[in-house]
PDB file of N, CA and C in Angstrom:
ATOM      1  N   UNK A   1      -7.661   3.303 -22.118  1.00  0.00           N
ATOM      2  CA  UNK A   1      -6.552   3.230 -21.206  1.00  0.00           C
ATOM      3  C   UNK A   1      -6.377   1.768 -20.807  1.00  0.00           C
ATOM      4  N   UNK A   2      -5.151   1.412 -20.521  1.00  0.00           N
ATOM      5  CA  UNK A   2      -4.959  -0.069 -20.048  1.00  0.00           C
ATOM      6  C   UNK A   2      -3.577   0.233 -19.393  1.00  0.00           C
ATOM      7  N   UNK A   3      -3.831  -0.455 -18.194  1.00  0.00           N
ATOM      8  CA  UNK A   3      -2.856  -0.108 -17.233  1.00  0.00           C
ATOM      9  C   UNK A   3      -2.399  -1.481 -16.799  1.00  0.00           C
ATOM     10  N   UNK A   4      -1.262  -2.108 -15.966  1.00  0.00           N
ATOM     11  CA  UNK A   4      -0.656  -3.268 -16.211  1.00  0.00           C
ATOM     12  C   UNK A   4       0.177  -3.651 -15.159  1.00  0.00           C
ATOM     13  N   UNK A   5       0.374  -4.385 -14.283  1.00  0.00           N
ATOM     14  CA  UNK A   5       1.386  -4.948 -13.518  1.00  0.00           C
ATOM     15  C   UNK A   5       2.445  -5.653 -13.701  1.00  0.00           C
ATOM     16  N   UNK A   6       2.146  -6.218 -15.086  1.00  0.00           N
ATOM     17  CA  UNK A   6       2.913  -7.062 -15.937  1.00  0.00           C
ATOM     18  C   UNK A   6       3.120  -8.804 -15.138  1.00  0.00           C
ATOM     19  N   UNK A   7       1.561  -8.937 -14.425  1.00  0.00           N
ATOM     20  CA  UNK A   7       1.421 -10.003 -14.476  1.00  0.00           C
ATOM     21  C   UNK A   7       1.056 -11.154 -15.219  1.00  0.00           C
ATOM     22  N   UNK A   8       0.310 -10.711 -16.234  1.00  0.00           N
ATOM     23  CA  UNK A   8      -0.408 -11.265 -17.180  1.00  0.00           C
ATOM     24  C   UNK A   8       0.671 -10.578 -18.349  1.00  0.00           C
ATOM     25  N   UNK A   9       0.702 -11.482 -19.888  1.00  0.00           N
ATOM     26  CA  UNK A   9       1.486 -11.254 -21.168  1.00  0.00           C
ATOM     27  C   UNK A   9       0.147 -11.033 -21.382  1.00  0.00           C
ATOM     28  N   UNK A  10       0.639 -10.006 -22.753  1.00  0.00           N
ATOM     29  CA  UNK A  10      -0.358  -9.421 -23.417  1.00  0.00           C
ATOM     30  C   UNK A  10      -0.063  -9.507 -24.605  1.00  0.00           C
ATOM     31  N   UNK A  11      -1.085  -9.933 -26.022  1.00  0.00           N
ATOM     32  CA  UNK A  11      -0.560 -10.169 -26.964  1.00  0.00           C
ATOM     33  C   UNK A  11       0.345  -9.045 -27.777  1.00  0.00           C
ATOM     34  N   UNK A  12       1.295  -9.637 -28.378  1.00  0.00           N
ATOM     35  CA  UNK A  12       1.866  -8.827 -29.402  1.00  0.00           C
ATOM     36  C   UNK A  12       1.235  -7.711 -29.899  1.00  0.00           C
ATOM     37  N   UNK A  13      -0.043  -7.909 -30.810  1.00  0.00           N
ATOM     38  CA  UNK A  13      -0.929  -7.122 -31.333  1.00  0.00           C
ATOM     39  C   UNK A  13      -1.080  -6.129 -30.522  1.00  0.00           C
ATOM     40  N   UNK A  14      -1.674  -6.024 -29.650  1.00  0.00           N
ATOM     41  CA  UNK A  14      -2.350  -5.339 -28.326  1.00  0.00           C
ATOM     42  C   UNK A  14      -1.168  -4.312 -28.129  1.00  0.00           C
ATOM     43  N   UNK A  15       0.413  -5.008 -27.898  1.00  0.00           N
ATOM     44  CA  UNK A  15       1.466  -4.169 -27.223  1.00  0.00           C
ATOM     45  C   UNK A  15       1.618  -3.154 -28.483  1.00  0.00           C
ATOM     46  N   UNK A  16       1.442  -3.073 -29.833  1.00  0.00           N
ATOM     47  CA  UNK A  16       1.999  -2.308 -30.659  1.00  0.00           C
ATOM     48  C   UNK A  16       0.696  -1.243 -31.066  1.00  0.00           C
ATOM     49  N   UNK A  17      -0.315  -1.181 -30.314  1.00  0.00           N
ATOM     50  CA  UNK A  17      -1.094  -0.208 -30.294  1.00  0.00           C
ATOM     51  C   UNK A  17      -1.091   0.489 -29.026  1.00  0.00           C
ATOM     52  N   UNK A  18      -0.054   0.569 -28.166  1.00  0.00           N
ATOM     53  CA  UNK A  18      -0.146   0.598 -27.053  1.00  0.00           C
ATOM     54  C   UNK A  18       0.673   2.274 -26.613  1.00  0.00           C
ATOM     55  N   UNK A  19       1.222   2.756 -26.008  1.00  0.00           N
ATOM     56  CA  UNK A  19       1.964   4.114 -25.361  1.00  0.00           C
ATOM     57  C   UNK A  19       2.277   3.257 -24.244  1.00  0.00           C
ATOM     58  N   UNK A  20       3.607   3.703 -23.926  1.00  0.00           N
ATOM     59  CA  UNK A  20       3.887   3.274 -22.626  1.00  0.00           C
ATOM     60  C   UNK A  20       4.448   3.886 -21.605  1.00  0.00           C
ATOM     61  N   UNK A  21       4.023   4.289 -20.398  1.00  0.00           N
ATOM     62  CA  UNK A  21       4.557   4.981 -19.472  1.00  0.00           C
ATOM     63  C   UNK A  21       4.770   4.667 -18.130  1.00  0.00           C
ATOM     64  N   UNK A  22       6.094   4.333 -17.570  1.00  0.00           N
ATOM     65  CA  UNK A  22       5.746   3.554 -16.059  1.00  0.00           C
ATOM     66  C   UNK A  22       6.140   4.906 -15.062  1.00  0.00           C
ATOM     67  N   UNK A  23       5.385   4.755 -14.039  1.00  0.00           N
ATOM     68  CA  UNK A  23       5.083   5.248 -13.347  1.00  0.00           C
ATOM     69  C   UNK A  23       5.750   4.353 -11.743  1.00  0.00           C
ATOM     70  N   UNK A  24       6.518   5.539 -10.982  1.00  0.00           N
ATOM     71  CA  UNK A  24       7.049   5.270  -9.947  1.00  0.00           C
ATOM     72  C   UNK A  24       5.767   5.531  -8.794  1.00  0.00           C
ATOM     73  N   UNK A  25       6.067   5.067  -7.882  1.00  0.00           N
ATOM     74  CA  UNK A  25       5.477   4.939  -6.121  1.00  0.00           C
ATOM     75  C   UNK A  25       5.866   6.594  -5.944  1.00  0.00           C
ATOM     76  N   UNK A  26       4.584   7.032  -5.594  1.00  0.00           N
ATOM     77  CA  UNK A  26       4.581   8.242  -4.855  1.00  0.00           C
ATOM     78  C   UNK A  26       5.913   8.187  -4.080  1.00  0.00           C
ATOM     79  N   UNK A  27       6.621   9.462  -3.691  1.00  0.00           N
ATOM     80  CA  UNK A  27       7.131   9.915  -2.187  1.00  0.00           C
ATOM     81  C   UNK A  27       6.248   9.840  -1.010  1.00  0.00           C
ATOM     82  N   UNK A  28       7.211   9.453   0.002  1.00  0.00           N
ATOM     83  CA  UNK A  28       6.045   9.737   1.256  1.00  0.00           C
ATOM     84  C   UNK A  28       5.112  10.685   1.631  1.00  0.00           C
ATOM     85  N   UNK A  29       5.784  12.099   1.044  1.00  0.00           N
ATOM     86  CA  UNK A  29       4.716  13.163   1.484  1.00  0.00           C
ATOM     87  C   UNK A  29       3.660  13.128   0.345  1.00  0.00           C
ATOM     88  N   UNK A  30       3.843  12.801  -0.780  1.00  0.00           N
ATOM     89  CA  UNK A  30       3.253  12.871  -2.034  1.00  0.00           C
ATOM     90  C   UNK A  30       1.481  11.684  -1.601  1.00  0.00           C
ATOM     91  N   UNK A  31       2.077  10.544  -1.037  1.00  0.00           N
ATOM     92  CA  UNK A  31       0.861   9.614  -1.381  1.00  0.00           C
ATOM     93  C   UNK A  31       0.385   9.825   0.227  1.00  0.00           C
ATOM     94  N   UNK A  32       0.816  11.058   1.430  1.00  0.00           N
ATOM     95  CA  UNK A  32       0.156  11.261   2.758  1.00  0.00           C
ATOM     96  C   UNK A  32      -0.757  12.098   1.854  1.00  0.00           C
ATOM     97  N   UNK A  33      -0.569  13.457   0.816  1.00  0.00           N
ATOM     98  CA  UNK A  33      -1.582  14.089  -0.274  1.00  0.00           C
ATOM     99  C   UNK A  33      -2.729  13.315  -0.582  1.00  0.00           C
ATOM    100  N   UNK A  34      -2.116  12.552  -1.278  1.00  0.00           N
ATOM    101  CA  UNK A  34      -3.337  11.531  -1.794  1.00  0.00           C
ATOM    102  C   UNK A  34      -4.298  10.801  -0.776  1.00  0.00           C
ATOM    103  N   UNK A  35      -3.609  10.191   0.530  1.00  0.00           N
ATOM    104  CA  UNK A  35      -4.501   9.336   1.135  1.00  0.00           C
ATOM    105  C   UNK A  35      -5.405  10.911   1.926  1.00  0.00           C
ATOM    106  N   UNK A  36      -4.795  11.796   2.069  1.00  0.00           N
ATOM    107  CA  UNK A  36      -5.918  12.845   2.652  1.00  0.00           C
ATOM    108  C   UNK A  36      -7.667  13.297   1.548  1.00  0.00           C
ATOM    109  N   UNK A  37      -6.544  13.416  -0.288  1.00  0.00           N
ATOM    110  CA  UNK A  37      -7.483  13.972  -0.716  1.00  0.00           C
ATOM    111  C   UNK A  37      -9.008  12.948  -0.777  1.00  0.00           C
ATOM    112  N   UNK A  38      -8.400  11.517  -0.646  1.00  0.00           N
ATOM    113  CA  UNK A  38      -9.002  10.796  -0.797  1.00  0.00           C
ATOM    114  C   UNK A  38     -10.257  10.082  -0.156  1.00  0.00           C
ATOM    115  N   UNK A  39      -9.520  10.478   1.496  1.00  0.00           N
ATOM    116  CA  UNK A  39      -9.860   9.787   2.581  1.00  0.00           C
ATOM    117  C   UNK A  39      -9.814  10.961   3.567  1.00  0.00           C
ATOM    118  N   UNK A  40     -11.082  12.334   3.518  1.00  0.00           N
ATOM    119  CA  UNK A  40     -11.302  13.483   4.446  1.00  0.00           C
ATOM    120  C   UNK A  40     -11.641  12.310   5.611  1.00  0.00           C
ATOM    121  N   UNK A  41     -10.818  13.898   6.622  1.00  0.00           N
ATOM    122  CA  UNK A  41     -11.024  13.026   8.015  1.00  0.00           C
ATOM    123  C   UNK A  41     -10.253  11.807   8.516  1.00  0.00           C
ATOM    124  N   UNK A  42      -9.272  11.431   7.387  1.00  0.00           N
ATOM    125  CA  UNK A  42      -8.060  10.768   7.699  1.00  0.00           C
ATOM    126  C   UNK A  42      -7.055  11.701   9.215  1.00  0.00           C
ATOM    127  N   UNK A  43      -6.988  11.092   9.924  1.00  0.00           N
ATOM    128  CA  UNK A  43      -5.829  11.633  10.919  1.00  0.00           C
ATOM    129  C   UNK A  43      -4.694  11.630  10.448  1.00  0.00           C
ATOM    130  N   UNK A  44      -4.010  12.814  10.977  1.00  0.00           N
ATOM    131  CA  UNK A  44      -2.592  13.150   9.782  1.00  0.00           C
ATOM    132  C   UNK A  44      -1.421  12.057  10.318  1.00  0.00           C
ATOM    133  N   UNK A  45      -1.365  12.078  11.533  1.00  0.00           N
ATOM    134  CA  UNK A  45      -0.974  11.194  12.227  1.00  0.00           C
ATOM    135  C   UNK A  45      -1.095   9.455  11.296  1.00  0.00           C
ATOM    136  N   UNK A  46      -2.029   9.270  11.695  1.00  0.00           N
ATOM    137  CA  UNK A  46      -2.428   8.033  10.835  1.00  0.00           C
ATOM    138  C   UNK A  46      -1.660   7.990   9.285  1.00  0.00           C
ATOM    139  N   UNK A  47      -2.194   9.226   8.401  1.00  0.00           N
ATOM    140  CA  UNK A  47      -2.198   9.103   7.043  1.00  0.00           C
ATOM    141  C   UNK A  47      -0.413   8.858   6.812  1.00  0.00           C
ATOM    142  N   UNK A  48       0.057   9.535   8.392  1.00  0.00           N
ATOM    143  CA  UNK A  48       1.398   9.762   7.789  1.00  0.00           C
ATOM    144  C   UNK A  48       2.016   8.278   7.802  1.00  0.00           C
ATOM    145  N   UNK A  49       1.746   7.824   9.163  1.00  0.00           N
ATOM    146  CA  UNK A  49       2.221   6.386   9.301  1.00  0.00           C
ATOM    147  C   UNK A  49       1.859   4.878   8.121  1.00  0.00           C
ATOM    148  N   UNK A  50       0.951   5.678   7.604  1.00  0.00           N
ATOM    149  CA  UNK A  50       0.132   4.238   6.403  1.00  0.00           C
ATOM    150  C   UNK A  50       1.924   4.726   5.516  1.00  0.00           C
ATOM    151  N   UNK A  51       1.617   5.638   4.925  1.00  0.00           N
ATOM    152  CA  UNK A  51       2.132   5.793   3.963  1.00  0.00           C
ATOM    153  C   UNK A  51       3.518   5.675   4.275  1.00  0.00           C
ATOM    154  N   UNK A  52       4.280   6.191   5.288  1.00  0.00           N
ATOM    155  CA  UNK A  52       5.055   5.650   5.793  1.00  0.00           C
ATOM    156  C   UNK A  52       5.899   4.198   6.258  1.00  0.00           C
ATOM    157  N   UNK A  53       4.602   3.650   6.480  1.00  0.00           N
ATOM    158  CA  UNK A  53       4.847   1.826   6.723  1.00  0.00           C
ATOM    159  C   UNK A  53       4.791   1.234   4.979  1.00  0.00           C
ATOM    160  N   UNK A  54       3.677   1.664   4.247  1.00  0.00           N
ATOM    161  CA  UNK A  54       3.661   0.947   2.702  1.00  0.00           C
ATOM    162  C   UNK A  54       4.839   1.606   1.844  1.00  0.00           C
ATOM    163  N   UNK A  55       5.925   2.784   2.344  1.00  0.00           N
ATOM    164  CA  UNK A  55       6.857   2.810   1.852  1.00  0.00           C
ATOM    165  C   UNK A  55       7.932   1.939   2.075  1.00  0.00           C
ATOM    166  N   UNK A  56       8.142   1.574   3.249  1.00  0.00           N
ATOM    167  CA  UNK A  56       8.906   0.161   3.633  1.00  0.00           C
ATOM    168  C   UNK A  56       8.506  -0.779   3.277  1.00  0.00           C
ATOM    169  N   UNK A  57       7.128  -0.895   3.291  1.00  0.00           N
ATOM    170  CA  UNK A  57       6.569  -1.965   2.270  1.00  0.00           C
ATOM    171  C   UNK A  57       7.145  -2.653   1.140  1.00  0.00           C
ATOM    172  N   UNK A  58       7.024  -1.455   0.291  1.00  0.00           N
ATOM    173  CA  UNK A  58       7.469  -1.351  -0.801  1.00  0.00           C
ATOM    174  C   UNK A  58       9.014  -1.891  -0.585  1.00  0.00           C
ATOM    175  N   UNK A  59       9.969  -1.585  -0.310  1.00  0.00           N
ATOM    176  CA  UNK A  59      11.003  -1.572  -0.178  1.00  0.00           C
ATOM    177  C   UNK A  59      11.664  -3.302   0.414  1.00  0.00           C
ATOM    178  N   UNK A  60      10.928  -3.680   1.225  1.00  0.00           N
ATOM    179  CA  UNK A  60      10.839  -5.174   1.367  1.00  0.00           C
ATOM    180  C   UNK A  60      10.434  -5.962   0.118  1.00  0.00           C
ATOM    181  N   UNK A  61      11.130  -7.558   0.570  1.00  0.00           N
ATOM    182  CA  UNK A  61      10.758  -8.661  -0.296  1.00  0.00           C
ATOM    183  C   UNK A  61      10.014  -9.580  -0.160  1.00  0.00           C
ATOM    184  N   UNK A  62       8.911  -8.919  -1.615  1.00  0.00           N
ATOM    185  CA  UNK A  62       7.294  -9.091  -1.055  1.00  0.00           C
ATOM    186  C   UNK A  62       7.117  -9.680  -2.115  1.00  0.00           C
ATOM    187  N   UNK A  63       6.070 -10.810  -2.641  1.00  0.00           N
ATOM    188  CA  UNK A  63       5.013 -11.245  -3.528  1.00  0.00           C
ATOM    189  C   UNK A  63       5.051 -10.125  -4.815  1.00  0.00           C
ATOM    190  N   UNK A  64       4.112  -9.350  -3.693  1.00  0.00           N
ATOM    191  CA  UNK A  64       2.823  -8.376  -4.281  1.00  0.00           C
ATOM    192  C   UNK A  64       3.571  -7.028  -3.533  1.00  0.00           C
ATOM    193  N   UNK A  65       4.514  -6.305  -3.502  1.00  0.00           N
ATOM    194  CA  UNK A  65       4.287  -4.613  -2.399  1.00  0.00           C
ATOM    195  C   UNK A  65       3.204  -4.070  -3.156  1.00  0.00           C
ATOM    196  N   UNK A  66       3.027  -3.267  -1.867  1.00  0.00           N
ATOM    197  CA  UNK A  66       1.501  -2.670  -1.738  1.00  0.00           C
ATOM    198  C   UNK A  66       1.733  -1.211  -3.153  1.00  0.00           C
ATOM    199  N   UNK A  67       0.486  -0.790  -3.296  1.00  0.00           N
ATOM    200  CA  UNK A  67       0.588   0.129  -4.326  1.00  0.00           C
ATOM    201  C   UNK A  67      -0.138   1.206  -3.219  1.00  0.00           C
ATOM    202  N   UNK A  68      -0.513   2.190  -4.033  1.00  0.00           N
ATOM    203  CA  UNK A  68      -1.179   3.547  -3.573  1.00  0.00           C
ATOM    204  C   UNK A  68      -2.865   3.007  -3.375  1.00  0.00           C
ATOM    205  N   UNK A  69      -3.327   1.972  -4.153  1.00  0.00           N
ATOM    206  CA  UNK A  69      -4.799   1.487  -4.000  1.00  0.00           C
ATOM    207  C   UNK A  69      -4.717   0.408  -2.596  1.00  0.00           C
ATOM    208  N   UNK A  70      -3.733   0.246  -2.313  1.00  0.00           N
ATOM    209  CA  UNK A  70      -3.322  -1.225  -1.221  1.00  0.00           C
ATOM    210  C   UNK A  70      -3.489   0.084  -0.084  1.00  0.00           C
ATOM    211  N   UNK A  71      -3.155   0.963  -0.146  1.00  0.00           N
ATOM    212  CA  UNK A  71      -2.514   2.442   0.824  1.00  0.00           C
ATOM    213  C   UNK A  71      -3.680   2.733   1.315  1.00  0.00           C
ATOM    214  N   UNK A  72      -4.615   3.149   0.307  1.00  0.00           N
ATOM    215  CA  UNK A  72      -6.085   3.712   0.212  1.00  0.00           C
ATOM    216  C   UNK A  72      -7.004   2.712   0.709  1.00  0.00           C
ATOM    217  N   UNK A  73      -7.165   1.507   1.007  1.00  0.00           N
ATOM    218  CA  UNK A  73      -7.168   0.235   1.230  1.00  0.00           C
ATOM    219  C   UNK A  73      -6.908   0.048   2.705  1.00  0.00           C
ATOM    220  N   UNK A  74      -6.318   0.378   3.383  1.00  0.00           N
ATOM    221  CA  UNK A  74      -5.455   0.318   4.359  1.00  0.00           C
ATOM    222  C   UNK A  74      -5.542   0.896   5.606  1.00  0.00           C
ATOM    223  N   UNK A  75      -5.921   2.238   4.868  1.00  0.00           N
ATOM    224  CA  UNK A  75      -6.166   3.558   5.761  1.00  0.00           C
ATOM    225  C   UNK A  75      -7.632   3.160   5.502  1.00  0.00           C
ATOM    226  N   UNK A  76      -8.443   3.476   5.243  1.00  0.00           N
ATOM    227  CA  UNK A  76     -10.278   2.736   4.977  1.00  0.00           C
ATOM    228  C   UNK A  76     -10.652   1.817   6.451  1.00  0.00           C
ATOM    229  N   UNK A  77      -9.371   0.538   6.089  1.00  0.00           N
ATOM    230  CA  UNK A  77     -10.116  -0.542   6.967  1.00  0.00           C
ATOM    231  C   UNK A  77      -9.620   0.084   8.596  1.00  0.00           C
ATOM    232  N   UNK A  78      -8.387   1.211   8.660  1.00  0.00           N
ATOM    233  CA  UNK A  78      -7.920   1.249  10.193  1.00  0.00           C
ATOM    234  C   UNK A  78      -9.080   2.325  10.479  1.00  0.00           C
ATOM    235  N   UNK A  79      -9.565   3.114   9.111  1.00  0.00           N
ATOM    236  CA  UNK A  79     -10.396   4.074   9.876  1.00  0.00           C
ATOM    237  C   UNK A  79     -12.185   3.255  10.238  1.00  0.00           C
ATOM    238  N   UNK A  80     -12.392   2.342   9.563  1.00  0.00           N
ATOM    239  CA  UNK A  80     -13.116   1.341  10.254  1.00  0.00           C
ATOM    240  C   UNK A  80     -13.315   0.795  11.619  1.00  0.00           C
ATOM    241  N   UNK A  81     -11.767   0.573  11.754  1.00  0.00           N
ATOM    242  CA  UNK A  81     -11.612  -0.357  13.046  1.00  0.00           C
ATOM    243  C   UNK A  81     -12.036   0.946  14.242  1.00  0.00           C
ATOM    244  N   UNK A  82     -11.826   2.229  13.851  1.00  0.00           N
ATOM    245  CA  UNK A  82     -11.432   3.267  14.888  1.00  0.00           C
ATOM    246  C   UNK A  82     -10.103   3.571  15.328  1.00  0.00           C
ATOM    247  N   UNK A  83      -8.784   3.380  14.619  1.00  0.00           N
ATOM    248  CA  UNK A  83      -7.386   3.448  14.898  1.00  0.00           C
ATOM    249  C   UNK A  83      -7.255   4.756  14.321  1.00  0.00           C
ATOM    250  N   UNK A  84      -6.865   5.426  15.672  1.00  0.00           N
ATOM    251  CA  UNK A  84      -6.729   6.692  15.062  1.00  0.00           C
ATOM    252  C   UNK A  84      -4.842   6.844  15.234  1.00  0.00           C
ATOM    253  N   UNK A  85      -4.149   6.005  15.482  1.00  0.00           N
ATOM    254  CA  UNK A  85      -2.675   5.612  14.882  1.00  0.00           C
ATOM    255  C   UNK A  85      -2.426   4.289  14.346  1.00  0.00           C
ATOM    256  N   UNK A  86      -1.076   3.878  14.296  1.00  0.00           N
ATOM    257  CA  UNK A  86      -1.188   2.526  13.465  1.00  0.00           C
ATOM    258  C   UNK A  86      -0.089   2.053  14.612  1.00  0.00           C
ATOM    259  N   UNK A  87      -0.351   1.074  15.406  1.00  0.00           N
ATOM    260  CA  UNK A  87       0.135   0.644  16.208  1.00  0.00           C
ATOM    261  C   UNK A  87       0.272  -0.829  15.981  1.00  0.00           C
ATOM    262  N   UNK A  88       0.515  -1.737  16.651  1.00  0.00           N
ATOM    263  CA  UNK A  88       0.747  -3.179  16.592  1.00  0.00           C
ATOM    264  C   UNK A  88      -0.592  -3.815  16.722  1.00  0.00           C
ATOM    265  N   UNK A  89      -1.274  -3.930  17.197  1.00  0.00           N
ATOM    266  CA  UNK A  89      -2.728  -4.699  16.775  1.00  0.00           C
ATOM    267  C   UNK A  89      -3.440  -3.810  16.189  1.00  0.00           C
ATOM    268  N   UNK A  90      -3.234  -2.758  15.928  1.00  0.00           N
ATOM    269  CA  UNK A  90      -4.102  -1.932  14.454  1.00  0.00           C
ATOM    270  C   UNK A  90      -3.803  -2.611  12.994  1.00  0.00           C
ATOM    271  N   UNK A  91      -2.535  -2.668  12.872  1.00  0.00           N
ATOM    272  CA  UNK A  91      -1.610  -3.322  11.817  1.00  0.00           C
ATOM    273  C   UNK A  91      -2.026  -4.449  11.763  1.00  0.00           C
ATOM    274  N   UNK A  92      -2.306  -5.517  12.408  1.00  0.00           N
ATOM    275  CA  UNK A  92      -2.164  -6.724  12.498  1.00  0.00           C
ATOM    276  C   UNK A  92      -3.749  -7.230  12.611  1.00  0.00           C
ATOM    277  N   UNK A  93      -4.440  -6.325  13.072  1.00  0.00           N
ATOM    278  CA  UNK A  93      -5.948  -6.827  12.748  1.00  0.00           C
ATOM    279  C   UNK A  93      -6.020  -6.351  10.811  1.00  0.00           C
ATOM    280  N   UNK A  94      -5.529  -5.165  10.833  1.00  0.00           N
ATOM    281  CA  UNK A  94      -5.800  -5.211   8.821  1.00  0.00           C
ATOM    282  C   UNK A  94      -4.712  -5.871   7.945  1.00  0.00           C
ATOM    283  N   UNK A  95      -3.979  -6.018   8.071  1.00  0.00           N
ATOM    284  CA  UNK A  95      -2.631  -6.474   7.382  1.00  0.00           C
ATOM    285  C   UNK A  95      -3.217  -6.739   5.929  1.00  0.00           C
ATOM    286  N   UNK A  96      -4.315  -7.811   6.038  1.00  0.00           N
ATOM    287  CA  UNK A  96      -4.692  -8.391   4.814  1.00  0.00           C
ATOM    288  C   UNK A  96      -5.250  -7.325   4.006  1.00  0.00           C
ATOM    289  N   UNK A  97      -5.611  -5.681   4.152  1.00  0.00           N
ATOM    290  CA  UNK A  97      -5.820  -4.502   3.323  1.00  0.00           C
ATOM    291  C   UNK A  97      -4.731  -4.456   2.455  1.00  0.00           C
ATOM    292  N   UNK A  98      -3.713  -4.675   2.722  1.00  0.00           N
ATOM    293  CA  UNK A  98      -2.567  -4.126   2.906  1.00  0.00           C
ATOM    294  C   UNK A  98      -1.263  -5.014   1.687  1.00  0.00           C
ATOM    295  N   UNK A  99      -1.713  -6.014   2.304  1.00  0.00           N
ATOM    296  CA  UNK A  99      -0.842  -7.055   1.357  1.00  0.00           C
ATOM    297  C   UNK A  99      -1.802  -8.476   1.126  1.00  0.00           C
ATOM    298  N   UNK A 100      -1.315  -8.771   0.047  1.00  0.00           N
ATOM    299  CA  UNK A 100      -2.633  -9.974  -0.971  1.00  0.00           C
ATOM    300  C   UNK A 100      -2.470 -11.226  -1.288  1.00  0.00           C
ATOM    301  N   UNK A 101      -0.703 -11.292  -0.782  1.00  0.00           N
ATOM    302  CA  UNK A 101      -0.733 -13.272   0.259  1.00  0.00           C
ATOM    303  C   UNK A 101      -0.321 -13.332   1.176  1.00  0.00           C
ATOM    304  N   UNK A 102      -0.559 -14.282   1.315  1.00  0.00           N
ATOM    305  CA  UNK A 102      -0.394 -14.841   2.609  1.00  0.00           C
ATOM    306  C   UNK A 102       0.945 -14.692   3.416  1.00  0.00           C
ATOM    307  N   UNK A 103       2.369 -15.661   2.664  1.00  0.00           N
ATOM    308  CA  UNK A 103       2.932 -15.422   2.186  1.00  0.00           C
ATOM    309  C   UNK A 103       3.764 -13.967   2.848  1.00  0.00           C
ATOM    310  N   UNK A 104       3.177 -13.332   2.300  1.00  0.00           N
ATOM    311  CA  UNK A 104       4.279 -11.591   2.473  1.00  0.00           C
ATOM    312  C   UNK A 104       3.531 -11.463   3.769  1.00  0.00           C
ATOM    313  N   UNK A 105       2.318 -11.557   4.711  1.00  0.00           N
ATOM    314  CA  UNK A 105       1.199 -11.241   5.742  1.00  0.00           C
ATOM    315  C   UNK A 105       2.376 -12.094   6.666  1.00  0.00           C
ATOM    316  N   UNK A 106       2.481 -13.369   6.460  1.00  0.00           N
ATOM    317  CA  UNK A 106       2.864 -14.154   7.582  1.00  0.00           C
ATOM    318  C   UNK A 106       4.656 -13.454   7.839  1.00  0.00           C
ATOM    319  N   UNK A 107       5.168 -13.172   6.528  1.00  0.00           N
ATOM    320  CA  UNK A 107       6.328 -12.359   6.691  1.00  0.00           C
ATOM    321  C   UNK A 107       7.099 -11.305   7.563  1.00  0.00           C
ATOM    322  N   UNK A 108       6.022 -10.301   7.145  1.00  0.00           N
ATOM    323  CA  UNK A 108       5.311  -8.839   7.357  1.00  0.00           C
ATOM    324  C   UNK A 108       5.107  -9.100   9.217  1.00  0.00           C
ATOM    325  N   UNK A 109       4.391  -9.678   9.660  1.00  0.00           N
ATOM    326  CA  UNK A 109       3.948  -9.865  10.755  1.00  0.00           C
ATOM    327  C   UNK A 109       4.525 -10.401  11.551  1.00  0.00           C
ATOM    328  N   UNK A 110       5.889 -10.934  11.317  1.00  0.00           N
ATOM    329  CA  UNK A 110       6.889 -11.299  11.912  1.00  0.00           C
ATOM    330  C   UNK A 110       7.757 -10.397  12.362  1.00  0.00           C
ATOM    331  N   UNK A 111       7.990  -9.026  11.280  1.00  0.00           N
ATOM    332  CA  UNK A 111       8.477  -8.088  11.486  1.00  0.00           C
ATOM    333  C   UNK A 111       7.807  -6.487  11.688  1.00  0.00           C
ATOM    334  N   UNK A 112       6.574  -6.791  12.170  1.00  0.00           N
ATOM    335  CA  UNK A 112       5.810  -5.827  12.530  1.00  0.00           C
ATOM    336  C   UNK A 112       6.417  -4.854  13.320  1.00  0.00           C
ATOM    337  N   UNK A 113       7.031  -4.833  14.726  1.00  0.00           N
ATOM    338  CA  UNK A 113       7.138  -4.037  15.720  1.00  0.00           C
ATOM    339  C   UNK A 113       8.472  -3.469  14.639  1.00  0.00           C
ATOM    340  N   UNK A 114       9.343  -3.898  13.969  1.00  0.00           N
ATOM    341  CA  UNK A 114      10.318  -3.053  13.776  1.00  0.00           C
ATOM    342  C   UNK A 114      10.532  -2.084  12.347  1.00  0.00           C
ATOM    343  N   UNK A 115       8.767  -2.511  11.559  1.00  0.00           N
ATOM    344  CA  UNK A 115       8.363  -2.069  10.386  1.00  0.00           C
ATOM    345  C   UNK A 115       7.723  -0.632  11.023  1.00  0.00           C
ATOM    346  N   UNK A 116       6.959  -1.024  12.664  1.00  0.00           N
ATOM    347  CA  UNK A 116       6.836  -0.226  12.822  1.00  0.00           C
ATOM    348  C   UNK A 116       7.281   1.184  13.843  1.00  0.00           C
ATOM    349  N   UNK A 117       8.369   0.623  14.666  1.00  0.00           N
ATOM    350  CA  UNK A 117       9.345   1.600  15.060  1.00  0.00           C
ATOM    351  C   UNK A 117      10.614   2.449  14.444  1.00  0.00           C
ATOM    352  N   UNK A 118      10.872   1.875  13.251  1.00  0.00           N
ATOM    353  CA  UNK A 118      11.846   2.031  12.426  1.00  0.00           C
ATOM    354  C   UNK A 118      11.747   3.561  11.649  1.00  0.00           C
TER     355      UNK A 118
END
């Protein structure tokens, strides 16, 4: 298996032994599934809002938007912190789970309160 962001070129050779299938971003209820099956003891509350906020994520102009491993990532470090919602210094103490420069963080965090009332 070889899976790809299409950051890196890959040789010719390589691409013509290859299958190709791209794959869309979960739905919201689809990747709240996943961050539960993943992450027992996730608060639904919580799981809903990750996935919820990394769908806007996604949807913003970002570097890097977050994937379903950025998601899984995300929800980990808030259930670390003890955030059992995702509020404005929950968000903002993990951000860097979340997104992987700087860049989109300093962005992102500018528009926190309305990424996350929205």
């Amino acid at each position: 298996m070889l899976t790809s962001n299409r950051t890196r070129e890959v040789h010719d050779a390589l691409k013509r032994r290859c299958l190709y299938l791209w794959l869309d971003h979960p739905d919201v209820q689809h990747e709240i599934e996943i961050l539960h099956s993943r992450l027992p003891g996730l608060p639904d509350r919580l799981a809903a809002q990750v996935a919820g906020t990394a769908h806007k994520l996604r949807q913003a102009d970002l570097i890097k938007p977050p994937g379903v491993a950025e998601s899984l990532d995300w929800a980990r470090a808030l259930q670390l912190i003890g955030a059992r919602e995702l509020d404005m210094d929950s968000a903002a103490a993990t951000l860097g789970a979340v997104l992987k420069y700087r860049e989109d963080a300093d962005r992102v965090r500018n528009q926190l309160d309305t990424l996350l009332t929205a």
